[in-house]
N, C-alpha and C. Protein backbone atom coordinates (compact mmCIF):
# COMPACT_ATOMS: atom_id res chain seq x y z
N UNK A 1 12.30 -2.66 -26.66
CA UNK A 1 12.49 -1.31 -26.22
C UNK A 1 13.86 -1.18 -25.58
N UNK A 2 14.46 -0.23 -25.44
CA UNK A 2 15.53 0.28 -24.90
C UNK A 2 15.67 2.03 -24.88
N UNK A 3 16.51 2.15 -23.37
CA UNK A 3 17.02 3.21 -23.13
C UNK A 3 18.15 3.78 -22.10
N UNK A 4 18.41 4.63 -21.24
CA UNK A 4 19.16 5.12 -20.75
C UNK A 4 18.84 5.09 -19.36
N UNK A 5 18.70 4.71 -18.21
CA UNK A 5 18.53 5.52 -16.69
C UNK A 5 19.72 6.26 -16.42
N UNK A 6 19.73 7.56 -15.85
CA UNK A 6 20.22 8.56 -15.96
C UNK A 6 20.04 9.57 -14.64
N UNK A 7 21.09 9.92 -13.91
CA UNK A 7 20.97 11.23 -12.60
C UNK A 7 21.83 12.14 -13.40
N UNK A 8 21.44 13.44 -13.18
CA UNK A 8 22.16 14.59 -13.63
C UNK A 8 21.91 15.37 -12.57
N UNK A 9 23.17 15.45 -11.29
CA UNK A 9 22.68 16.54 -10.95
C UNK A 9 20.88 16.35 -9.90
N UNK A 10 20.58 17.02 -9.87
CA UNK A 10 19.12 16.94 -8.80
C UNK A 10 18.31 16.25 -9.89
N UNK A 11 18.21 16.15 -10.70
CA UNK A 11 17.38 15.74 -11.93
C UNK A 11 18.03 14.07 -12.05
N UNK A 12 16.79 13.41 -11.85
CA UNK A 12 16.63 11.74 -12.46
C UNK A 12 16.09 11.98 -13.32
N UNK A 13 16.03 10.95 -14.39
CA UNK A 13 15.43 10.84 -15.64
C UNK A 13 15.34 9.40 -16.09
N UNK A 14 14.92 8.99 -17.03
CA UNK A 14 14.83 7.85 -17.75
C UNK A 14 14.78 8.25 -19.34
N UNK A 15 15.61 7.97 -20.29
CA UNK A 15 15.51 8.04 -21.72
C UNK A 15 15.38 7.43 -22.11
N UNK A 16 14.10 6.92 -23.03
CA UNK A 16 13.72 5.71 -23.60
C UNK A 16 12.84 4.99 -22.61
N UNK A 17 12.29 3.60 -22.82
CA UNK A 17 11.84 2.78 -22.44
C UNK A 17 12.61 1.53 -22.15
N UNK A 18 12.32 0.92 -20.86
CA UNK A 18 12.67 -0.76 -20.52
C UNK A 18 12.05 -1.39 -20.34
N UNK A 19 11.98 -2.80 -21.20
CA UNK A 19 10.82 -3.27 -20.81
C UNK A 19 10.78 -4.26 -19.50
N UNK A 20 12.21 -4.13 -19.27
CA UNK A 20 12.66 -5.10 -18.15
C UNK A 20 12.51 -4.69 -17.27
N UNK A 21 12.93 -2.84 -16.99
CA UNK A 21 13.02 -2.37 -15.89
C UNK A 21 11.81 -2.40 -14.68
N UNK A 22 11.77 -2.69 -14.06
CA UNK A 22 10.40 -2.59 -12.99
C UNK A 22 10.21 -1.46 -11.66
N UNK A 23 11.64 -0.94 -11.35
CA UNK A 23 11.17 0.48 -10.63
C UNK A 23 12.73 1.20 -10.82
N UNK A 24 12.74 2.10 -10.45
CA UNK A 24 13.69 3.37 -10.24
C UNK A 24 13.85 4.77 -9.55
N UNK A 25 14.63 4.78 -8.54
CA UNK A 25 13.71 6.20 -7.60
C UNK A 25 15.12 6.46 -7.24
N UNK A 26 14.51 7.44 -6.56
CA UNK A 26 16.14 8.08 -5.76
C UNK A 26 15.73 8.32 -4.56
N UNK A 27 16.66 8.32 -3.57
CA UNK A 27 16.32 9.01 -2.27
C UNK A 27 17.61 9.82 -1.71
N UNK A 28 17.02 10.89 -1.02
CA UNK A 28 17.47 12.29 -0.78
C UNK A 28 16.68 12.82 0.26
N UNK A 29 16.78 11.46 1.45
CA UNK A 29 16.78 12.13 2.97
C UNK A 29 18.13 11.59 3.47
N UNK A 30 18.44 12.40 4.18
CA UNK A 30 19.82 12.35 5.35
C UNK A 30 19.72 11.63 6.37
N UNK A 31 20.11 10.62 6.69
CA UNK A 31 20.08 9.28 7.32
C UNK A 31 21.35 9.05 8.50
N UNK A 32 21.56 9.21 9.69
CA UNK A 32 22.57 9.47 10.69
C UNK A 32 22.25 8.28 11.56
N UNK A 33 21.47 6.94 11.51
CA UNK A 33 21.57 5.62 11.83
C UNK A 33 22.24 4.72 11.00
N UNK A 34 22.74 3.80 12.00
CA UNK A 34 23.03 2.36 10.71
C UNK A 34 21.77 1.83 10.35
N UNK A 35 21.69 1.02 9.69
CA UNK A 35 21.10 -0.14 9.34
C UNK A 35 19.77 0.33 9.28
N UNK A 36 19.38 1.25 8.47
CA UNK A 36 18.04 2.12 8.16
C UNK A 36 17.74 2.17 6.78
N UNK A 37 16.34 1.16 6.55
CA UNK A 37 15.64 0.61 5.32
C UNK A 37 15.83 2.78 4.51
N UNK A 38 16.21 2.51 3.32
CA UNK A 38 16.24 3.69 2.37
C UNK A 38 15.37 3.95 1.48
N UNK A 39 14.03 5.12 2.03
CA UNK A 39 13.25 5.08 1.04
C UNK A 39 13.58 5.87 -0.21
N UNK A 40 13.95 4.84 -1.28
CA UNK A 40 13.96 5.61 -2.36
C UNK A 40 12.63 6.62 -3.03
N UNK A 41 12.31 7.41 -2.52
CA UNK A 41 10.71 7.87 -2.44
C UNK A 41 10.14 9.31 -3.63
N UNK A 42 11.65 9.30 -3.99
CA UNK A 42 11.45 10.45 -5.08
C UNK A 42 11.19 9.14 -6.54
N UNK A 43 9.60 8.61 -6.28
CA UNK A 43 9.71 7.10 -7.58
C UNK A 43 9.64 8.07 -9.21
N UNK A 44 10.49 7.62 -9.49
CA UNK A 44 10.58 7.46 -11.30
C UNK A 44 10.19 7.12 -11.97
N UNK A 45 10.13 5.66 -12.20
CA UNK A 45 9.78 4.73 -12.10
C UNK A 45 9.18 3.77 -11.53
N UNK A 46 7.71 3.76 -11.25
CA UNK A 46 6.98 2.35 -11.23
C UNK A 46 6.20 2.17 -11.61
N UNK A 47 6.25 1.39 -12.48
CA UNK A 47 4.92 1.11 -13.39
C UNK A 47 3.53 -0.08 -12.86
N UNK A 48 4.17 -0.48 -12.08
CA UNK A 48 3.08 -1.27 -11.16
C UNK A 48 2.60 -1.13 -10.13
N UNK A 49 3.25 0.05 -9.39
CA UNK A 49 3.18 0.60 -7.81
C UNK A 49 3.58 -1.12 -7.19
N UNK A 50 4.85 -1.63 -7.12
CA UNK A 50 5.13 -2.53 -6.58
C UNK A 50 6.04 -2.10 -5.33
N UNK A 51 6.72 -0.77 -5.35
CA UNK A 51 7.81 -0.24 -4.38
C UNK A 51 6.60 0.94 -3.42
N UNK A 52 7.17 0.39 -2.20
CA UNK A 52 5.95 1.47 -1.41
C UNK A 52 6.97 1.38 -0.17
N UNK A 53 7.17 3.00 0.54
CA UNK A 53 7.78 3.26 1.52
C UNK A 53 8.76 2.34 1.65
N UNK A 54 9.73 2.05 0.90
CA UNK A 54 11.44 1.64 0.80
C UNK A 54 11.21 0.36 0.45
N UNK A 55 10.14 -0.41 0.18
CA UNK A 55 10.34 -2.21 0.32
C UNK A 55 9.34 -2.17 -1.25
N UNK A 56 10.13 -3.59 -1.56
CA UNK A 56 9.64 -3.66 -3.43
C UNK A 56 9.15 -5.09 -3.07
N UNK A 57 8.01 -5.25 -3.86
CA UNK A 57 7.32 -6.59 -3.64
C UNK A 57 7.34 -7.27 -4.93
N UNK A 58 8.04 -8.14 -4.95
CA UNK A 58 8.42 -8.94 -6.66
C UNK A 58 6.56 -9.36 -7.15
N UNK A 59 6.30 -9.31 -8.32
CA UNK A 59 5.31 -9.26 -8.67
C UNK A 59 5.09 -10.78 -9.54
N UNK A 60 6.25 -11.50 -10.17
CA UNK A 60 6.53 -12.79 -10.78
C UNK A 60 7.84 -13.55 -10.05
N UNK A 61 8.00 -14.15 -10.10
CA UNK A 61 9.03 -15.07 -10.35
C UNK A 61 10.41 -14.71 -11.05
N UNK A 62 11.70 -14.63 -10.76
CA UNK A 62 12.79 -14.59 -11.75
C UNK A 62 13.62 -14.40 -11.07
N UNK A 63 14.91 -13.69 -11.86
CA UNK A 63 16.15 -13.01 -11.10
C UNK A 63 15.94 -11.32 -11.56
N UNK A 64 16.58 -10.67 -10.68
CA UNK A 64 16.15 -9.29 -10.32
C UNK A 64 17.38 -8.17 -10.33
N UNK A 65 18.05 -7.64 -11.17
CA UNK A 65 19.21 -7.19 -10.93
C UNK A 65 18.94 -5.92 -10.01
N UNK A 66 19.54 -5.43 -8.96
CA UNK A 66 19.58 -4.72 -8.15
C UNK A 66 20.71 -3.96 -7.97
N UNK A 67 20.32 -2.69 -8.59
CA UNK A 67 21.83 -1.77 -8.49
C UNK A 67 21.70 -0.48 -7.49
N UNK A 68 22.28 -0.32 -6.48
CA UNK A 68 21.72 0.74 -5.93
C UNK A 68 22.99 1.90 -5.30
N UNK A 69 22.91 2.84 -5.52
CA UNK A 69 24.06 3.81 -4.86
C UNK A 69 23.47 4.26 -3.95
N UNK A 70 24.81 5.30 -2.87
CA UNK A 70 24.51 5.92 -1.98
C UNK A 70 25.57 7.06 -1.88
N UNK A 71 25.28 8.08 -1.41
CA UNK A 71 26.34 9.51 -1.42
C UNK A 71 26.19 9.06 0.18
N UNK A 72 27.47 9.53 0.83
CA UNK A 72 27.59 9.93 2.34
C UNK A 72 28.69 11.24 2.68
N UNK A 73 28.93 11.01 3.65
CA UNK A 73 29.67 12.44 4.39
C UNK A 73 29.74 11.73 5.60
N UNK A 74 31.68 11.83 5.71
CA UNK A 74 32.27 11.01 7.37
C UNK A 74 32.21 12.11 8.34
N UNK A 75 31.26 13.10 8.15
CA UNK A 75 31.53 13.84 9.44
C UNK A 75 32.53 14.45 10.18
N UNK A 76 32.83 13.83 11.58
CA UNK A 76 33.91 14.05 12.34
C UNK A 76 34.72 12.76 13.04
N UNK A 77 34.50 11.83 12.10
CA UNK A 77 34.87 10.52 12.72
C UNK A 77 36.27 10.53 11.53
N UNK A 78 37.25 10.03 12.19
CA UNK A 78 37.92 10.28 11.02
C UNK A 78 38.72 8.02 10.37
N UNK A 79 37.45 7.79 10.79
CA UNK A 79 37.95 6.04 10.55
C UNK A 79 36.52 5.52 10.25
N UNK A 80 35.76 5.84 9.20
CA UNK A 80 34.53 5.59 8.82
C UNK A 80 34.20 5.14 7.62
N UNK A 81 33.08 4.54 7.11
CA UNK A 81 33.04 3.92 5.83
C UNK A 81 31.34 4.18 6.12
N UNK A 82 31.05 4.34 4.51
CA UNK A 82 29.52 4.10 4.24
C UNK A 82 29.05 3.06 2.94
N UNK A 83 28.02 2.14 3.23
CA UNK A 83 27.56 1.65 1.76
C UNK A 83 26.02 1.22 2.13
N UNK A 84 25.92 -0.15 1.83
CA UNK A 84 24.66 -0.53 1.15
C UNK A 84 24.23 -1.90 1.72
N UNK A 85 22.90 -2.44 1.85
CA UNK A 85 22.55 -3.69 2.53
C UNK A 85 21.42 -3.99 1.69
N UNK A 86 21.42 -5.09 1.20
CA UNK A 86 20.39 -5.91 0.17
C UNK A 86 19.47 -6.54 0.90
N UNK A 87 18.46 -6.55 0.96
CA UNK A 87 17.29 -7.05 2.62
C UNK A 87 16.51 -8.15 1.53
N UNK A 88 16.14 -9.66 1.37
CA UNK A 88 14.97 -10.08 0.95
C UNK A 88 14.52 -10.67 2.05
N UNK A 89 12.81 -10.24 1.83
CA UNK A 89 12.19 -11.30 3.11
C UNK A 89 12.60 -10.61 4.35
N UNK A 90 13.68 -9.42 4.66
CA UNK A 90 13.60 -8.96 5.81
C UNK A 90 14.97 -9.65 6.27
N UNK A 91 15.64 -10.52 5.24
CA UNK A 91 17.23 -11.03 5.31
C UNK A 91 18.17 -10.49 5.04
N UNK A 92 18.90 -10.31 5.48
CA UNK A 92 20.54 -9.47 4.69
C UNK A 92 20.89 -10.89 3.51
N UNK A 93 20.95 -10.14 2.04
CA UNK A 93 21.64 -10.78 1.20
C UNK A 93 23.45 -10.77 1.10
N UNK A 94 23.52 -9.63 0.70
CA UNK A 94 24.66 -9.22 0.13
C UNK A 94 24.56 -7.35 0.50
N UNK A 95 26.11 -7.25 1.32
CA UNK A 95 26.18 -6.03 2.05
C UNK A 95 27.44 -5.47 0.90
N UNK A 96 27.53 -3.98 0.72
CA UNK A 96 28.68 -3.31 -0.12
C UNK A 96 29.19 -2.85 1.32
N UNK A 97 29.24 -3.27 2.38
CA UNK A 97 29.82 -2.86 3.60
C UNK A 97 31.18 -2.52 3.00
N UNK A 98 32.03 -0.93 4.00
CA UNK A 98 33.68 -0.88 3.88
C UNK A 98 33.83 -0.39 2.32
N UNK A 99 32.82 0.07 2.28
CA UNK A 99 32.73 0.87 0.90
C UNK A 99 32.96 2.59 0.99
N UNK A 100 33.98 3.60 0.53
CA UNK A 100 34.01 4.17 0.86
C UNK A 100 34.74 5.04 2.15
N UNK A 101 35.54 4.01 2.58
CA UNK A 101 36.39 4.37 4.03
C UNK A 101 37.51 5.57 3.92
N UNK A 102 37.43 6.48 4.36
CA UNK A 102 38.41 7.55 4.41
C UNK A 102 38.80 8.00 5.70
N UNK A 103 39.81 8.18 5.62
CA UNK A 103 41.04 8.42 7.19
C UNK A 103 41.07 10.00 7.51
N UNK A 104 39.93 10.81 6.94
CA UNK A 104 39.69 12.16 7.39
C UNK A 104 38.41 12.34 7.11
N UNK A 105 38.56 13.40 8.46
CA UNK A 105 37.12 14.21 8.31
C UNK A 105 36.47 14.99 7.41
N UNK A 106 35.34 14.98 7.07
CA UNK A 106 34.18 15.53 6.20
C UNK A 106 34.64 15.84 5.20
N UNK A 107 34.22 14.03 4.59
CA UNK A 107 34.89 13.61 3.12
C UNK A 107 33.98 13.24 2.90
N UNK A 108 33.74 13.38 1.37
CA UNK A 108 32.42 12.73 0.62
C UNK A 108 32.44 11.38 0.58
N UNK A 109 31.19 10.46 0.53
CA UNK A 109 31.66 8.87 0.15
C UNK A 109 30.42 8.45 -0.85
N UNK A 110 30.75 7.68 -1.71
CA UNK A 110 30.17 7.39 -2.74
C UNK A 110 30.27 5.00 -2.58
N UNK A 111 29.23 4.91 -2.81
CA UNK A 111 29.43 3.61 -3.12
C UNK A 111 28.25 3.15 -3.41
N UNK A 112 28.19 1.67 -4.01
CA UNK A 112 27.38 1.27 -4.75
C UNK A 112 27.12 -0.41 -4.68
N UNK A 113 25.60 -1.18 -4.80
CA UNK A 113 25.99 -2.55 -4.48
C UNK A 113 25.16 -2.69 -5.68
N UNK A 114 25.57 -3.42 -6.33
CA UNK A 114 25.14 -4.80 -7.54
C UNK A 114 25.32 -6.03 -7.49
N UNK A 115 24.14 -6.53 -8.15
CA UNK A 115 23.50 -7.72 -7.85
C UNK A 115 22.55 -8.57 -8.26
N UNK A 116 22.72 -9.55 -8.73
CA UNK A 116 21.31 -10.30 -9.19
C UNK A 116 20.74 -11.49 -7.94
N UNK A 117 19.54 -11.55 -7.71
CA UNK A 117 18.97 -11.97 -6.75
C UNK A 117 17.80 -13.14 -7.74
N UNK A 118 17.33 -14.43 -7.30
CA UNK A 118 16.85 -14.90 -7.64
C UNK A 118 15.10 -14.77 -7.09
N UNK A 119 13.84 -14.90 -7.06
CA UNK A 119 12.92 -14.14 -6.64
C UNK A 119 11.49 -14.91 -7.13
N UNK A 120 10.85 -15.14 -5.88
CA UNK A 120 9.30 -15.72 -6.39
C UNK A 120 8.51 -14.60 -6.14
N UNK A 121 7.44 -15.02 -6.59
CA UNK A 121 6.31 -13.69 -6.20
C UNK A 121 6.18 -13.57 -5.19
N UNK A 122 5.79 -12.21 -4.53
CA UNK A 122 5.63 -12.09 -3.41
C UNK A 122 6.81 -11.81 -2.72
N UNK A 123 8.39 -12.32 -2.93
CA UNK A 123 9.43 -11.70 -2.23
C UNK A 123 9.71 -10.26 -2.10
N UNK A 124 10.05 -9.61 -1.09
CA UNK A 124 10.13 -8.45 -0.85
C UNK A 124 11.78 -8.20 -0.94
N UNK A 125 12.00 -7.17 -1.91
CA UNK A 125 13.79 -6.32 -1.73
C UNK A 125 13.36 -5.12 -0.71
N UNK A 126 14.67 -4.66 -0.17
CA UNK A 126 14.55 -3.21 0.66
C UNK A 126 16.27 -3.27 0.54
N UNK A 127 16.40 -2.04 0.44
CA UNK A 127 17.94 -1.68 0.57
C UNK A 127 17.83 -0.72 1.78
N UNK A 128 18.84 -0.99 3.14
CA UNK A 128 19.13 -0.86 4.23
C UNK A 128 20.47 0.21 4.06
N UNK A 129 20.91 1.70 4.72
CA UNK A 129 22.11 1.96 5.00
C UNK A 129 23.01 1.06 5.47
N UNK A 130 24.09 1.58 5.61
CA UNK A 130 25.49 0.87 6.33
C UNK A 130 26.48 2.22 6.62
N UNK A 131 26.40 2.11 8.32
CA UNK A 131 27.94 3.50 8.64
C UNK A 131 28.45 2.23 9.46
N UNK A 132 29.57 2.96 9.58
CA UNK A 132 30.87 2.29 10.35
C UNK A 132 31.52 3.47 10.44
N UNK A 133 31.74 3.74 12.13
CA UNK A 133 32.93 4.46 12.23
C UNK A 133 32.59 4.41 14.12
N UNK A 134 33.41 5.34 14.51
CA UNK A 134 33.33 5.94 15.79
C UNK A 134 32.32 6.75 15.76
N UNK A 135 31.42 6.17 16.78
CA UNK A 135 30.75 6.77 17.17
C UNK A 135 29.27 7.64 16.08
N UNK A 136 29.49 6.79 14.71
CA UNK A 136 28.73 6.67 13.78
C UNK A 136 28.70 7.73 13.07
N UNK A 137 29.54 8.98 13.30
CA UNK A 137 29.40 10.31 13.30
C UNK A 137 29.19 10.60 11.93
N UNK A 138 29.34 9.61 10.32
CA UNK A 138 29.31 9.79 9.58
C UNK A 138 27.66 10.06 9.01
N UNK A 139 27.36 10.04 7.77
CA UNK A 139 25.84 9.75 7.21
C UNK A 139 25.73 9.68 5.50
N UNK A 140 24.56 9.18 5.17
CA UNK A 140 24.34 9.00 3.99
C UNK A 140 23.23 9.91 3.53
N UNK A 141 23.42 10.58 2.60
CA UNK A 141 22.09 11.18 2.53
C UNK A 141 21.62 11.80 0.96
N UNK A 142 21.79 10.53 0.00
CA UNK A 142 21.07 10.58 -0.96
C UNK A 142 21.59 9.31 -1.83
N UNK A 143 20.99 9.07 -2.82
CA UNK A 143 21.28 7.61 -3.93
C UNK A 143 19.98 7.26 -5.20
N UNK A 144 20.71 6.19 -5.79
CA UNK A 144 19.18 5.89 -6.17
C UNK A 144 19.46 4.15 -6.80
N UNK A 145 18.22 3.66 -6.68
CA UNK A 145 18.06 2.53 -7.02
C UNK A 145 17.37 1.98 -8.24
N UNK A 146 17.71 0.91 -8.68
CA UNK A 146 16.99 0.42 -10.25
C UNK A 146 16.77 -1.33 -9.81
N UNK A 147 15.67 -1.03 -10.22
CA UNK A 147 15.59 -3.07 -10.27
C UNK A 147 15.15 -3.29 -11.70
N UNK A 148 15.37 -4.47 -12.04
CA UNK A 148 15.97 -4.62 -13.75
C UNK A 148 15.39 -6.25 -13.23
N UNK A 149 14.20 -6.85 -14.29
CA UNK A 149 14.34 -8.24 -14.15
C UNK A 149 14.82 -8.62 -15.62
N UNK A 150 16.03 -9.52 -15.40
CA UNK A 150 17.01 -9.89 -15.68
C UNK A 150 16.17 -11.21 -16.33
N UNK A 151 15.92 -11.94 -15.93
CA UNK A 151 15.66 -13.64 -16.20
C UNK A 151 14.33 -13.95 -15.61
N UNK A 152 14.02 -14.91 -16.35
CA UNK A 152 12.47 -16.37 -15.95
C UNK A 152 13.10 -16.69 -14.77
């Protein structure tokens, strides 16, 4: 099988079938903390109900590609950056921290973390925000995520 994952606009979609793919959602709440698990909660995709309130529970064994974006807005801070935090087990993997940094106020920020993660059953992913600035004044407040198993 094969197909497309796809945002247009307010509209997610999926075209076609994956047989790899294992979830896909978006989230589109407004988030004004750091380091705040992101429920992707608008689900698309899950065909196993393995993703529940922001945390994905690996269901086999393998590697797990993990692609996830995030939209932000620096507010009134004008030395700020927004991205992304890869959580297994409740660990920071791999951060897209400094993603997105702009030297003026209320600028859009866009960034994105990819990744393959290796994974037994039972491991848990969660993707976490990331602000940086003064006084945090920035925020994130929408994205979406895909997990893709990749490999045995």
């Amino acid at each position: 099988m094969s197909g497309i994952i796809g945002s247009a606009g307010s509209k997610s979609h999926i075209i076609g079938n994956f047989d790899n793919v294992v979830f896909f959602g978006e989230h589109n709440t407004t988030l004004t903390s750091a380091n705040v698990i992101m429920n992707f909660d608008t689900n698309i995709y899950n065909p196993d109900g393995n993703y529940s309130t922001g945390v994905y529970t690996v269901p086999s064994a393998g590697d797990y590609l993990v692609i996830a974006t995030s939209k932000g807005q620096s507010g009134t801070s004008t030395d700020s950056g927004t991205g992304l935090r890869l959580y297994k087990n409740g660990s920071e993997v791999d951060a897209s921290a400094a993603i997105g940094y702009v030297s003026a106020t209320d600028t859009r920020l866009q960034g994105t973390l990819s990744m393959v993660t290796s994974c037994v059953a039972g491991n848990t992913l969660q993707i976490n925000n990331y602000l940086e600035g003064p006084g945090n004044s920035n925020n994130v407040h929408g994205g979406l995520l895909s997990i893709i198993r990749v490999g045995a």
